[in-house]
N, C-alpha and C. Protein backbone atom coordinates (compact mmCIF):
# COMPACT_ATOMS: atom_id res chain seq x y z
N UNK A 1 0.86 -1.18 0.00
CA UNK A 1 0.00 0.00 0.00
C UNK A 1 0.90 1.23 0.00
N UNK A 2 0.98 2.26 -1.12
CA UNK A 2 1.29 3.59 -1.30
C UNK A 2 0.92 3.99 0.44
N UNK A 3 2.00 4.76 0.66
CA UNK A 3 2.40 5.80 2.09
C UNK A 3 0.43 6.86 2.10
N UNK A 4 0.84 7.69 0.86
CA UNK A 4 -0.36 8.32 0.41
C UNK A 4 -1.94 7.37 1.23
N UNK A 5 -2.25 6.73 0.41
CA UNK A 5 -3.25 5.14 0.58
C UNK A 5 -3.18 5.52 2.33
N UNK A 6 -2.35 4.67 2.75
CA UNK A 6 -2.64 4.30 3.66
C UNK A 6 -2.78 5.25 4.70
N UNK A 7 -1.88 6.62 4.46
CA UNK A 7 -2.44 7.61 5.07
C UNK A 7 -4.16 8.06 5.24
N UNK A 8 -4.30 7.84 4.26
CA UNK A 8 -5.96 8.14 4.22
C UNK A 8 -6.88 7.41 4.84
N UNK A 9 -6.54 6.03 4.72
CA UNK A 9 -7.09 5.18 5.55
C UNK A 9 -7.00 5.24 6.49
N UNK A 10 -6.09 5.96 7.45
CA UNK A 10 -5.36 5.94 8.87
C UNK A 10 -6.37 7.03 9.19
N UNK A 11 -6.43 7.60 8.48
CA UNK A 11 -7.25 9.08 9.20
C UNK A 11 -8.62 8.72 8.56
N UNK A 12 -9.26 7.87 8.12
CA UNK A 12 -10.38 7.90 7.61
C UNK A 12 -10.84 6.79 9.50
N UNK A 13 -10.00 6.15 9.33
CA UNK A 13 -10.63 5.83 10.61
C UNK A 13 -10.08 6.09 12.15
N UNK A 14 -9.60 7.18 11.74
CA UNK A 14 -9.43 7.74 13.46
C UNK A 14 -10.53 9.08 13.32
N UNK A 15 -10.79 9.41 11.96
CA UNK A 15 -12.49 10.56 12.15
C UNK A 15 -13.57 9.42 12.59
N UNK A 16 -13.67 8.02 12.20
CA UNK A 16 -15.02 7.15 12.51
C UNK A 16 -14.79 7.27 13.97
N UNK A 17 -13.52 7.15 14.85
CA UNK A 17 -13.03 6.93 16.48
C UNK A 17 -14.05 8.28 16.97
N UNK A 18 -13.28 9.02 16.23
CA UNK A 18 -13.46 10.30 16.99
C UNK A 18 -15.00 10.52 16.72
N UNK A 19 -15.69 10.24 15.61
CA UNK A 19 -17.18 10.28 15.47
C UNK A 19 -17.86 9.67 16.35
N UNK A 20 -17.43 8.43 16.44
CA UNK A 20 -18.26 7.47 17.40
C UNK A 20 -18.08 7.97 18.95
N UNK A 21 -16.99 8.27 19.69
CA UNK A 21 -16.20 8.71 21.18
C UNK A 21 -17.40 9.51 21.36
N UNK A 22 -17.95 11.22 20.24
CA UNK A 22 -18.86 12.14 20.28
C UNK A 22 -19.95 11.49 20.65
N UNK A 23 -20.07 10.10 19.73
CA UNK A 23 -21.99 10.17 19.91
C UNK A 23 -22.15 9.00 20.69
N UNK A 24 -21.19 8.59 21.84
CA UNK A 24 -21.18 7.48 23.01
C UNK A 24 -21.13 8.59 24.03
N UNK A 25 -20.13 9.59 24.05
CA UNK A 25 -20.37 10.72 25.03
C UNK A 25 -21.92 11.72 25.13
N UNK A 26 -22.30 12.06 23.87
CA UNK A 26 -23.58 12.94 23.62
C UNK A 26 -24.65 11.55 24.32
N UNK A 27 -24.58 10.62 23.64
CA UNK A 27 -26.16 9.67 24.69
C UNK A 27 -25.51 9.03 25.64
N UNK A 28 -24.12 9.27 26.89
CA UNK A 28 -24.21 9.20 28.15
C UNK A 28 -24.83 10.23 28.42
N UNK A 29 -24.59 11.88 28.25
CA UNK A 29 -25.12 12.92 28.59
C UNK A 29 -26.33 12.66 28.69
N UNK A 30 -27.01 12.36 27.85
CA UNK A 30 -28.26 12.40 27.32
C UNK A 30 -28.80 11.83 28.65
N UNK A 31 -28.37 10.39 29.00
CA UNK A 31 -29.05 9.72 29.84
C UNK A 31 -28.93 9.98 31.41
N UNK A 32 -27.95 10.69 31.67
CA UNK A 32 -27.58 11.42 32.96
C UNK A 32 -28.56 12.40 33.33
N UNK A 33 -29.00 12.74 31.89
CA UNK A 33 -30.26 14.00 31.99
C UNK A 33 -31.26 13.16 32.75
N UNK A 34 -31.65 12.65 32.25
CA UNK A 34 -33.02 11.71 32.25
C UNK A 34 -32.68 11.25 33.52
N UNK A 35 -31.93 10.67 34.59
CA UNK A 35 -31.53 10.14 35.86
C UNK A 35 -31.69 11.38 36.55
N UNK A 36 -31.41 12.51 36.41
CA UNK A 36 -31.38 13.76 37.18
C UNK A 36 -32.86 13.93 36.88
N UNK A 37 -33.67 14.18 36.34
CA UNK A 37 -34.99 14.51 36.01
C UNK A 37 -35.71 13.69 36.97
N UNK A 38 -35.21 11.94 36.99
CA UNK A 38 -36.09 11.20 37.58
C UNK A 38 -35.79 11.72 39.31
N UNK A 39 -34.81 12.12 39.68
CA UNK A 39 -34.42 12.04 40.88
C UNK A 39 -34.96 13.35 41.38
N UNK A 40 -35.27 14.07 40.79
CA UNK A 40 -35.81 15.92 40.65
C UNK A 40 -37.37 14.81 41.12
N UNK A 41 -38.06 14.38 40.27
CA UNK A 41 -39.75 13.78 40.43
C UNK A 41 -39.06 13.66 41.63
N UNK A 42 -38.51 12.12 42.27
CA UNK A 42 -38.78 11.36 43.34
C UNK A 42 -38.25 12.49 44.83
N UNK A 43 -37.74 13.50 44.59
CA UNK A 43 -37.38 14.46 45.69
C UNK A 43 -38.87 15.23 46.05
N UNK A 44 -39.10 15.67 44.59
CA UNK A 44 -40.89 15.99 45.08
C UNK A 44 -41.27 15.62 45.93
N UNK A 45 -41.76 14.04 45.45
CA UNK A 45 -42.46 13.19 46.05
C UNK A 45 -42.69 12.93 47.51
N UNK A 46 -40.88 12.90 48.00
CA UNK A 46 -40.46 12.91 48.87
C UNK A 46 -41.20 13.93 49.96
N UNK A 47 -40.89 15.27 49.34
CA UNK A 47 -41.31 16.87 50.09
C UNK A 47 -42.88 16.46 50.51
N UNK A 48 -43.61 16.08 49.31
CA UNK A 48 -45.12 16.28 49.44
C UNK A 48 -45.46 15.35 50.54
N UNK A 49 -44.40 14.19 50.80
CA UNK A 49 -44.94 13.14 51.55
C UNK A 49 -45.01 13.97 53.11
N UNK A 50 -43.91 14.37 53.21
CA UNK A 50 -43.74 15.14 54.51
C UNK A 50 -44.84 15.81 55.08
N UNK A 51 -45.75 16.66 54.18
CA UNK A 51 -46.58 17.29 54.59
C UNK A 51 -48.05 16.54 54.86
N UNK A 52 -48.00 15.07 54.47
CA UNK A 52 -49.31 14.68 55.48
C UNK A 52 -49.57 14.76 56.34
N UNK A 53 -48.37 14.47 57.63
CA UNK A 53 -48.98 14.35 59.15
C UNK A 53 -49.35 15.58 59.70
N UNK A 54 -49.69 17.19 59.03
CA UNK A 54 -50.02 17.85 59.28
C UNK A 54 -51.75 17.58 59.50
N UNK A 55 -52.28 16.93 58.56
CA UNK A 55 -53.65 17.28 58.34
C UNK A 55 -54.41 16.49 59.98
N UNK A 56 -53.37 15.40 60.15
CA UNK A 56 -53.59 14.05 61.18
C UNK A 56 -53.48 14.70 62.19
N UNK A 57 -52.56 15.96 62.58
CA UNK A 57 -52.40 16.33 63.88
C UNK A 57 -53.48 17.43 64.42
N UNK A 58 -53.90 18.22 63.05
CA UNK A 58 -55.06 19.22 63.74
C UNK A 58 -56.28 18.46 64.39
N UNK A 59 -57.11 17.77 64.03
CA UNK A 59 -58.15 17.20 64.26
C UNK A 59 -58.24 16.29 65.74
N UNK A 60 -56.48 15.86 66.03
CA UNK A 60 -56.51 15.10 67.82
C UNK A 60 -56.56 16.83 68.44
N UNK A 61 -56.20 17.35 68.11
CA UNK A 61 -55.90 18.72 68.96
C UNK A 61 -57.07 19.32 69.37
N UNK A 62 -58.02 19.58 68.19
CA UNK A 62 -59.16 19.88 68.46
C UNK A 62 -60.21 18.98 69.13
N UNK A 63 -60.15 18.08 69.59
CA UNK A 63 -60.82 16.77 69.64
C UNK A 63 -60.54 16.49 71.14
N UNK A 64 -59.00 17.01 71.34
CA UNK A 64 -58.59 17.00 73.23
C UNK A 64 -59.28 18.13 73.98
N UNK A 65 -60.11 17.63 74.78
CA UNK A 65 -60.54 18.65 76.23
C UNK A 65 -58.96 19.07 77.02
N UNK A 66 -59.37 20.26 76.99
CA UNK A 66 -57.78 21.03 77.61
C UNK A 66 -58.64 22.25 78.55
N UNK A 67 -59.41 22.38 79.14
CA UNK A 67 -60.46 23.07 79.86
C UNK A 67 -61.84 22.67 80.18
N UNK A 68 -61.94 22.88 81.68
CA UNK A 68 -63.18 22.27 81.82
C UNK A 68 -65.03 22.85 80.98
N UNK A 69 -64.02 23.84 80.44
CA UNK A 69 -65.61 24.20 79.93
C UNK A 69 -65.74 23.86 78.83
N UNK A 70 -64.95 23.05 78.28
CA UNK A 70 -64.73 22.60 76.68
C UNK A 70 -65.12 20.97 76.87
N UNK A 71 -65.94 20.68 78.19
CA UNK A 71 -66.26 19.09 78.16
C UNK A 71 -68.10 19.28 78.14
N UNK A 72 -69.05 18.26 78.24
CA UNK A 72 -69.89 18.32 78.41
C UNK A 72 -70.08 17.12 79.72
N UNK A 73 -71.16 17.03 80.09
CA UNK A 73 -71.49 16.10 81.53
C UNK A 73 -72.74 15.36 81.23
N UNK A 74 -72.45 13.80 81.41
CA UNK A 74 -73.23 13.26 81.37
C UNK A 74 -73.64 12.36 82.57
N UNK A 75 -74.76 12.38 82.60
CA UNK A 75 -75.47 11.40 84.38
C UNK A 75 -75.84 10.51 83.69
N UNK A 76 -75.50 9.31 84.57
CA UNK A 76 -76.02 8.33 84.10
C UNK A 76 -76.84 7.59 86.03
N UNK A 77 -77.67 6.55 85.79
CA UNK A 77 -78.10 5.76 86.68
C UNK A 77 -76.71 5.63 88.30
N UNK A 78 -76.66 6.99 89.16
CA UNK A 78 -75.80 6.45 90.12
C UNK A 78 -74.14 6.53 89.70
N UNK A 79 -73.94 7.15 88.50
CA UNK A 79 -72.75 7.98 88.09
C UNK A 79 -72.90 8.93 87.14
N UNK A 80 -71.67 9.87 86.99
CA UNK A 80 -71.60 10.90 85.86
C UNK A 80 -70.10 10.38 85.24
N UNK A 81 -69.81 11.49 84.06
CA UNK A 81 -68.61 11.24 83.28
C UNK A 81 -68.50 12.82 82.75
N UNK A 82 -67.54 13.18 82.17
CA UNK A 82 -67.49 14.13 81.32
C UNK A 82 -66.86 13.91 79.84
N UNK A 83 -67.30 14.33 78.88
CA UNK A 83 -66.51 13.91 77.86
C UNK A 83 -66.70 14.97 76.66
N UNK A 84 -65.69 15.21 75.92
CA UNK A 84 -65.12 16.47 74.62
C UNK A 84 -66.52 16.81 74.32
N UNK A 85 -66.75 18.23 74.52
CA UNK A 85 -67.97 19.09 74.37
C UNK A 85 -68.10 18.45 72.64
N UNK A 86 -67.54 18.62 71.75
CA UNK A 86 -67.44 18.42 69.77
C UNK A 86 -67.38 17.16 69.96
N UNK A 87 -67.71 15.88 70.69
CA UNK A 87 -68.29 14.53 70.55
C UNK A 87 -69.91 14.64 70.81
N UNK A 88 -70.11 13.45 69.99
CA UNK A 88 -71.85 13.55 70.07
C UNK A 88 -71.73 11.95 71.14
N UNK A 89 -73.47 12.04 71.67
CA UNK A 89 -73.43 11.35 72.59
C UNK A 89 -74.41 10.65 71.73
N UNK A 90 -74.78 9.08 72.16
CA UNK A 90 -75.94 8.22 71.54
C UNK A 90 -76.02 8.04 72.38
N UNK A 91 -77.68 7.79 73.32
CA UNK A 91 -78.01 6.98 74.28
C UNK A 91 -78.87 5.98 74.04
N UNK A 92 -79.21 4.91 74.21
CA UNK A 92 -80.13 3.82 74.19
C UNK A 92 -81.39 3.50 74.71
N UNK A 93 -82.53 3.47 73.96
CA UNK A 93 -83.76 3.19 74.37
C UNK A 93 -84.72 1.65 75.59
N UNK A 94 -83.43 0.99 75.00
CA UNK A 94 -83.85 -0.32 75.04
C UNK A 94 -83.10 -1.00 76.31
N UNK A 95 -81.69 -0.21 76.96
CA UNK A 95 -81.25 -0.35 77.38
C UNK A 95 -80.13 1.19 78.70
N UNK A 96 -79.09 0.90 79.29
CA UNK A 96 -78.78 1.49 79.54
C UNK A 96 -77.16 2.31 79.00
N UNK A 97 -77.03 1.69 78.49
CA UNK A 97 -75.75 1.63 77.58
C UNK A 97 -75.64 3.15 76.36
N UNK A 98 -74.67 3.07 76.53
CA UNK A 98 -74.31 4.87 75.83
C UNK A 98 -73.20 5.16 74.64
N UNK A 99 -73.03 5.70 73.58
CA UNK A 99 -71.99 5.29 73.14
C UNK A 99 -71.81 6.73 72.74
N UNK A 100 -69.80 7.44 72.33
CA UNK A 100 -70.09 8.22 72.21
C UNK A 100 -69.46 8.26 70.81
N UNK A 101 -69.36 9.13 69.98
CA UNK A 101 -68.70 9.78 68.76
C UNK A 101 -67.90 10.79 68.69
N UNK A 102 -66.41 10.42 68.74
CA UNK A 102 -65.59 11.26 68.37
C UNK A 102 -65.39 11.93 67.06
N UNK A 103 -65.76 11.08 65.87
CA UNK A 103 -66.00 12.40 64.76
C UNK A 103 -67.00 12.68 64.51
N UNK A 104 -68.04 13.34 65.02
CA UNK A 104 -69.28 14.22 64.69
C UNK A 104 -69.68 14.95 66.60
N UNK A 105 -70.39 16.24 66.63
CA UNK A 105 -70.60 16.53 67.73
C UNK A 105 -72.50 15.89 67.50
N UNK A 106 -73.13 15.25 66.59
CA UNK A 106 -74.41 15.49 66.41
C UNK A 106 -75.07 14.35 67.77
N UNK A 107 -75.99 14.71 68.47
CA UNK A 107 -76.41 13.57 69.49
C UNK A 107 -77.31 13.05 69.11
N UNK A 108 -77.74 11.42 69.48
CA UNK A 108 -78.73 10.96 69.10
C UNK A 108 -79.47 10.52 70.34
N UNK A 109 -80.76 10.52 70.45
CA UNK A 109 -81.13 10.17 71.92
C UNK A 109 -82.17 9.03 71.32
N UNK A 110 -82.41 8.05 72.60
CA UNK A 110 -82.99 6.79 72.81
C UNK A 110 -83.32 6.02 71.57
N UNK A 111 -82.24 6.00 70.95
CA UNK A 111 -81.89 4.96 69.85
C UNK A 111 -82.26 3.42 70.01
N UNK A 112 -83.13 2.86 69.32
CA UNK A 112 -82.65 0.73 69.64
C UNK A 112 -81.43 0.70 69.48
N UNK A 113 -81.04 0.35 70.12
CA UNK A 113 -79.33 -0.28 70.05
C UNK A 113 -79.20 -2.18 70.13
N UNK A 114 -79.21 -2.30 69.17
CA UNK A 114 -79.15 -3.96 69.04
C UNK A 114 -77.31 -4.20 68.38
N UNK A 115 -76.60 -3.08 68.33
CA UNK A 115 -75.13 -3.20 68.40
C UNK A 115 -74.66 -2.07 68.01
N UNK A 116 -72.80 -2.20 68.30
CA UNK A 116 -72.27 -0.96 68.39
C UNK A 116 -72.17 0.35 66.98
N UNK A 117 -72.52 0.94 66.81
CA UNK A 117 -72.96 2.11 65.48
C UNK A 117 -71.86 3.05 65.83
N UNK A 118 -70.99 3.51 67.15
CA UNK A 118 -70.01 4.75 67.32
C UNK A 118 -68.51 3.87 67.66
N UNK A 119 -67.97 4.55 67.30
CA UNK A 119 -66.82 3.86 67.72
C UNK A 119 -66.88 3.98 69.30
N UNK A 120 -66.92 4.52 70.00
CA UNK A 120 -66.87 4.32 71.88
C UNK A 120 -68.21 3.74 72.49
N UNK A 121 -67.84 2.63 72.98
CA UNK A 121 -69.06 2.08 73.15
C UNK A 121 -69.31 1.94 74.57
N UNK A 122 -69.98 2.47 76.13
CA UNK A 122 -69.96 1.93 76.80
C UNK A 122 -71.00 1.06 77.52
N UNK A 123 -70.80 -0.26 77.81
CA UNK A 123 -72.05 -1.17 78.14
C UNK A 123 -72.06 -0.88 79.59
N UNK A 124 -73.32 -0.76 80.35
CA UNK A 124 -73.45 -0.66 81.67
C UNK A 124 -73.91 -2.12 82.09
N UNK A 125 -73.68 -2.87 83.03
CA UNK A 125 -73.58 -3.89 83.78
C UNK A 125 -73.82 -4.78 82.43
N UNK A 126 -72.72 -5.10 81.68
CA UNK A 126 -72.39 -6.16 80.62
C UNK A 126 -72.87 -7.29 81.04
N UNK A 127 -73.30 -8.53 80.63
CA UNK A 127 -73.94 -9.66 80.78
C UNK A 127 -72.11 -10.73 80.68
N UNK A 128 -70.97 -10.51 80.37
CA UNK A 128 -70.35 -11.36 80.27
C UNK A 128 -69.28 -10.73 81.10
N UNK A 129 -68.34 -11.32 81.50
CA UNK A 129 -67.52 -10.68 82.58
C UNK A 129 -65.90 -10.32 81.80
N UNK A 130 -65.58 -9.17 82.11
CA UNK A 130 -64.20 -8.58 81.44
C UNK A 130 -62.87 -9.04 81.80
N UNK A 131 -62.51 -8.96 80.63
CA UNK A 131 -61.04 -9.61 80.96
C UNK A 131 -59.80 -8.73 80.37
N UNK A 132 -59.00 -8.97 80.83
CA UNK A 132 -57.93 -7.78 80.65
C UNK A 132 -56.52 -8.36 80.79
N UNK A 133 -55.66 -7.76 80.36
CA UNK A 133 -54.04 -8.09 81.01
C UNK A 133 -53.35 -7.33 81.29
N UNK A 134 -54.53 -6.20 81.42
CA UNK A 134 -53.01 -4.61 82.52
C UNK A 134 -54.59 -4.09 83.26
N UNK A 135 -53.68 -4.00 85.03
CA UNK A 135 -54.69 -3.04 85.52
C UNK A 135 -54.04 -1.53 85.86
N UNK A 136 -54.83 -0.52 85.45
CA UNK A 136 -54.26 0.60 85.65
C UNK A 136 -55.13 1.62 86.35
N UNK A 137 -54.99 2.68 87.15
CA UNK A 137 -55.44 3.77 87.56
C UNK A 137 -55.62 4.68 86.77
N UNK A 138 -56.76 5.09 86.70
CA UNK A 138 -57.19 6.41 86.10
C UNK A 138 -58.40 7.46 86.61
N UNK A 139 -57.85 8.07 87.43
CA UNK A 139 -58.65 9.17 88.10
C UNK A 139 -57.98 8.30 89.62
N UNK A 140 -59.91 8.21 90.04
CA UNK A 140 -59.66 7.16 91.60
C UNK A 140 -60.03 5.52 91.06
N UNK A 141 -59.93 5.66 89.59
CA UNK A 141 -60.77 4.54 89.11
C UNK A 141 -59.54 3.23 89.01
N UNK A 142 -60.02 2.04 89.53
CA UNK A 142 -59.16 0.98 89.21
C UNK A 142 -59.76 0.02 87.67
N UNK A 143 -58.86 0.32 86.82
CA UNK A 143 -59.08 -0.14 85.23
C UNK A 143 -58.79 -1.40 84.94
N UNK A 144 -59.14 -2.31 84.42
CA UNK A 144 -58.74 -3.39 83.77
C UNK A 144 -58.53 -2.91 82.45
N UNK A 145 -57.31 -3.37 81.45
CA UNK A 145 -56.86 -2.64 79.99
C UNK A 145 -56.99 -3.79 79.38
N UNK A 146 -57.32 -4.07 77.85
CA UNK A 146 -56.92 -5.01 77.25
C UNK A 146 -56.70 -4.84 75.42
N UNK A 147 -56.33 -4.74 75.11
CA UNK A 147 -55.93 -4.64 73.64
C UNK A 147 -55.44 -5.65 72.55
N UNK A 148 -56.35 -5.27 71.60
CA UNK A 148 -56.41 -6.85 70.64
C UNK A 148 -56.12 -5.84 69.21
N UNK A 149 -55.61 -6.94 68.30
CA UNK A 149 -55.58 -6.52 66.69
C UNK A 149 -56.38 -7.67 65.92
N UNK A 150 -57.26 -7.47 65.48
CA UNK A 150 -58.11 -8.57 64.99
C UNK A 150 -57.28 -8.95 62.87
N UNK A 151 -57.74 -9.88 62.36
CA UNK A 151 -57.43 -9.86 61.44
C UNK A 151 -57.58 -9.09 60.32
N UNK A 152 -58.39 -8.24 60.26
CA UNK A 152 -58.43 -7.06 59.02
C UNK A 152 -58.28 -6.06 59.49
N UNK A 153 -57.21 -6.01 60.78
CA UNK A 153 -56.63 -4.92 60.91
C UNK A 153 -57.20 -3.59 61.79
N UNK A 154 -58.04 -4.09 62.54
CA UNK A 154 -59.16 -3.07 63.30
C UNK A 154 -58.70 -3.44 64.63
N UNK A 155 -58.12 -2.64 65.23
CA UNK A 155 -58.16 -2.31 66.80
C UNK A 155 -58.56 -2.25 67.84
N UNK A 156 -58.99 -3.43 68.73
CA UNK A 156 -59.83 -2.85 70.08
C UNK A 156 -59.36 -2.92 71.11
N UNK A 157 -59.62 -1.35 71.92
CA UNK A 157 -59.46 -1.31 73.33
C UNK A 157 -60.75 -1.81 74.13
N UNK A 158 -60.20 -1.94 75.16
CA UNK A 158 -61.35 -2.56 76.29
C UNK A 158 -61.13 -1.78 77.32
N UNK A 159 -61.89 -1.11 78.26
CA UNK A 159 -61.25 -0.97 79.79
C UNK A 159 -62.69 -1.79 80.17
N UNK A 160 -62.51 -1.81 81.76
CA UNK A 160 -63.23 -2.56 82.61
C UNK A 160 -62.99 -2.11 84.27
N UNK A 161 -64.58 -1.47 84.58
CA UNK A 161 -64.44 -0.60 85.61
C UNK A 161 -66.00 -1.45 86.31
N UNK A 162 -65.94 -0.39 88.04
CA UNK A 162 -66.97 -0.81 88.29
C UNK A 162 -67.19 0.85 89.18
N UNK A 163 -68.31 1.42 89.03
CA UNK A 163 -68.35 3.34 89.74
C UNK A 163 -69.76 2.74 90.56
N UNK A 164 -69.92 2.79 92.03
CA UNK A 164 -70.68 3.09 92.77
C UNK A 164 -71.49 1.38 92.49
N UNK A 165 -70.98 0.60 92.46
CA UNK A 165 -71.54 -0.98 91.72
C UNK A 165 -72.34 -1.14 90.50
N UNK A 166 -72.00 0.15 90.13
CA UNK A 166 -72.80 -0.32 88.83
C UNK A 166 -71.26 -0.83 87.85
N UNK A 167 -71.08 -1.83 86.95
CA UNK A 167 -70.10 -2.19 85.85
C UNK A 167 -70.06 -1.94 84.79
N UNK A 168 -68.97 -1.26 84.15
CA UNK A 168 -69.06 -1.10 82.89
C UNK A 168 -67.79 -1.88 82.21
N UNK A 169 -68.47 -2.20 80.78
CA UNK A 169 -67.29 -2.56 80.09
C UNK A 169 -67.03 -1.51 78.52
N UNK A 170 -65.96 -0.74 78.43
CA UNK A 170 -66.15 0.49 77.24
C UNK A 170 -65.02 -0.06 76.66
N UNK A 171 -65.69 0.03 74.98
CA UNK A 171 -64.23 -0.58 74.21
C UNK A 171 -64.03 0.81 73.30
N UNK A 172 -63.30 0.93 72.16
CA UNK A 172 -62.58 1.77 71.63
C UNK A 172 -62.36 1.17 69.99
N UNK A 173 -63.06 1.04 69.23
CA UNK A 173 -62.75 0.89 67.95
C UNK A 173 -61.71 1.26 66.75
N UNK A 174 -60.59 1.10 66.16
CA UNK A 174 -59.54 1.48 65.52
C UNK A 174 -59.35 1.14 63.88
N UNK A 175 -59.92 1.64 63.28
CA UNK A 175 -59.64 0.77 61.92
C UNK A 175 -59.24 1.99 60.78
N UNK A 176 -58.00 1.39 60.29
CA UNK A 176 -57.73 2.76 59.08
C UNK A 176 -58.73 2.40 58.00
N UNK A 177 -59.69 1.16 57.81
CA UNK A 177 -59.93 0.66 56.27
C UNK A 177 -61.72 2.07 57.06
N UNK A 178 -61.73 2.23 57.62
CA UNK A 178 -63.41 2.85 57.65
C UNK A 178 -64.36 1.75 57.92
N UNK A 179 -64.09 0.75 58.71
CA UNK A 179 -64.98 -0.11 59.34
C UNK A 179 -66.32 0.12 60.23
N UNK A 180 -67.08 -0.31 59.83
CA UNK A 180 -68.32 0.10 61.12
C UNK A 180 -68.07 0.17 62.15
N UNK A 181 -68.72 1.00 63.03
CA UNK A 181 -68.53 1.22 64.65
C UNK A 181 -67.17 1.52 64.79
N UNK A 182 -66.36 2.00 64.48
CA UNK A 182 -64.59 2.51 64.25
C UNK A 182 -64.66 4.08 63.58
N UNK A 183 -63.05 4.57 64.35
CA UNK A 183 -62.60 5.72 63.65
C UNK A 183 -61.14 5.81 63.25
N UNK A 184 -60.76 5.96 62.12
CA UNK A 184 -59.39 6.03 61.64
C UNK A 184 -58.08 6.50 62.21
N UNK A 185 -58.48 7.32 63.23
CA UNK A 185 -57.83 8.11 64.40
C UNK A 185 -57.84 7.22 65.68
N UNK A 186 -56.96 6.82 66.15
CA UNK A 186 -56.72 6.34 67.71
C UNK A 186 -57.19 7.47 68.57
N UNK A 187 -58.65 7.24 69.48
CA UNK A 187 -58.91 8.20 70.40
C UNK A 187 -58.70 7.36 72.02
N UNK A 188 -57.79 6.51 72.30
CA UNK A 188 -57.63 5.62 73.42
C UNK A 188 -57.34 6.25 74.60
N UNK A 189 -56.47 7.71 73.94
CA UNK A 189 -56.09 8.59 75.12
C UNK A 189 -56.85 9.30 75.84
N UNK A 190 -57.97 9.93 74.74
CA UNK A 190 -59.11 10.22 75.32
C UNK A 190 -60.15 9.97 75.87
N UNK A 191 -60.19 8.51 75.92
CA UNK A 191 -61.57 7.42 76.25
C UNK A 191 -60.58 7.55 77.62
N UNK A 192 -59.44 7.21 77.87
CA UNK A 192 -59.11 6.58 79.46
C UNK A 192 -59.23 8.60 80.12
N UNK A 193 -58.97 9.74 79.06
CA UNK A 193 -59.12 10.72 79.99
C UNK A 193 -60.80 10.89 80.28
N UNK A 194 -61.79 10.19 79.70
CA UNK A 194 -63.19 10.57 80.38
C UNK A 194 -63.28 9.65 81.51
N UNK A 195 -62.74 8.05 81.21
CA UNK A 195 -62.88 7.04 82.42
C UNK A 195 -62.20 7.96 83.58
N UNK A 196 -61.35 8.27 83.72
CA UNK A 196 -60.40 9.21 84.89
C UNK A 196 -61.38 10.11 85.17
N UNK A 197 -63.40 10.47 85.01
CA UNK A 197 -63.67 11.65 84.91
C UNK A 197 -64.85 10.53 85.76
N UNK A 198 -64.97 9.70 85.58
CA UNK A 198 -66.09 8.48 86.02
C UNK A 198 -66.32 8.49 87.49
N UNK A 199 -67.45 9.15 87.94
CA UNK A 199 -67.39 8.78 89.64
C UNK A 199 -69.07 8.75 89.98
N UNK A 200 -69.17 8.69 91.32
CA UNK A 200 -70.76 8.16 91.55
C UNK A 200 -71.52 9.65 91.61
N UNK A 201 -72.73 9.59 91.55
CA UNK A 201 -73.39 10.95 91.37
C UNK A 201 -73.26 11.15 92.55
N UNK A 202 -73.31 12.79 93.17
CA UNK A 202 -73.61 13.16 94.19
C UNK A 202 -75.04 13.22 94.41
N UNK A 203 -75.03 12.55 96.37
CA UNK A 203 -76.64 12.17 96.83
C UNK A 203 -77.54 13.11 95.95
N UNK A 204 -78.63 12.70 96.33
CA UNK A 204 -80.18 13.14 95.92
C UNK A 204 -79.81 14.04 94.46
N UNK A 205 -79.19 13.43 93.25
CA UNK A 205 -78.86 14.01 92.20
C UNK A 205 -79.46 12.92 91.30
């Protein structure tokens, strides 16, 4: 091969090197873009996530009695209670049993109650006897606690008291899916702050 010749050839393919080096470098670039773009979305994502537990925290806040004039009072047969003025109360026709509602303030009075419709349910002298595996104090009240997770994921508290001999057994409903008689919000703290509120009526009341 002529010097000439092969010169040409020599440089005919170190321009293909150098062509190809350009367009292996131009679509790494390319794709670095596209990795930065995706990582730009998933940082979003990230930010927006942050700002849910805002919406979760107003609604316990408003929902906690933090003054006594922000409760309402309820008598029952030989005791009272107090509980969050913005809960509605259900009472029962058929029976003595009371239940209350932490998300709505609306009350319902002497309802049939043939089962639980609010998430707080309390039965007055229950027909089956309570069982528990923590006893705790709350107020002057001696509590039996018990807490279960059932299989689809719904939550129940129990306490188990007895005010002036009359017995109650009050459970606490928990379910994120929106289950009957349940609220998506854990109100457990607030059910044991009305039990702590539980005492016998004063005489001739």
């Amino acid at each position: 091969m002529e010097p000439r010749t092969k010169a040409i050839v020599l440089g005919a393919i170190g321009l293909f090197i150098i062509i190809l080096a350009g367009a292996i470098f131009y679509y790494l670039s390319q794709i670095a873009k596209v990795n930065i773009g995706t990582n730009s979305i998933s940082t979003g994502g990230t930010a927006s996530l942050r700002l849910t537990p805002e919406p979760f925290s107003s609604p316990a806040t408003t929902l906690t009695p933090t003054k006594e004039e922000s409760t309402k009072l309820y008598q029952g047969n030989g005791f009272y209670l107090r509980y969050p003025a913005n809960w509605g109360l259900l009472t029962c026709s058929n029976s003595k049993n009371f239940e209350l509602d932490p998300t709505s303030s609306v009350d319902q009075k002497n309802v049939t109650c043939n089962y639980a419709v609010k998430p707080v349910t309390f039965l007055v002298n229950p027909p089956t006897e309570c069982r528990g595996d923590t006893t705790i104090t709350l107020g002057g009240n001696q509590v039996v606690k018990s807490k279960s997770v059932n299989r689809d994921g719904t939550t129940q508290y129990q306490w188990c008291l007895s005010v002036n001999g009359t017995s109650f057994s009050i459970t606490h409903r928990v379910s994120v899916n929106g289950n009957p008689a349940s609220s998506k919000e854990d109100f457990s703290s607030q059910v044991e702050r009305i039990i702590s509120t539980m005492n016998r009526s004063p005489a001739g009341s």
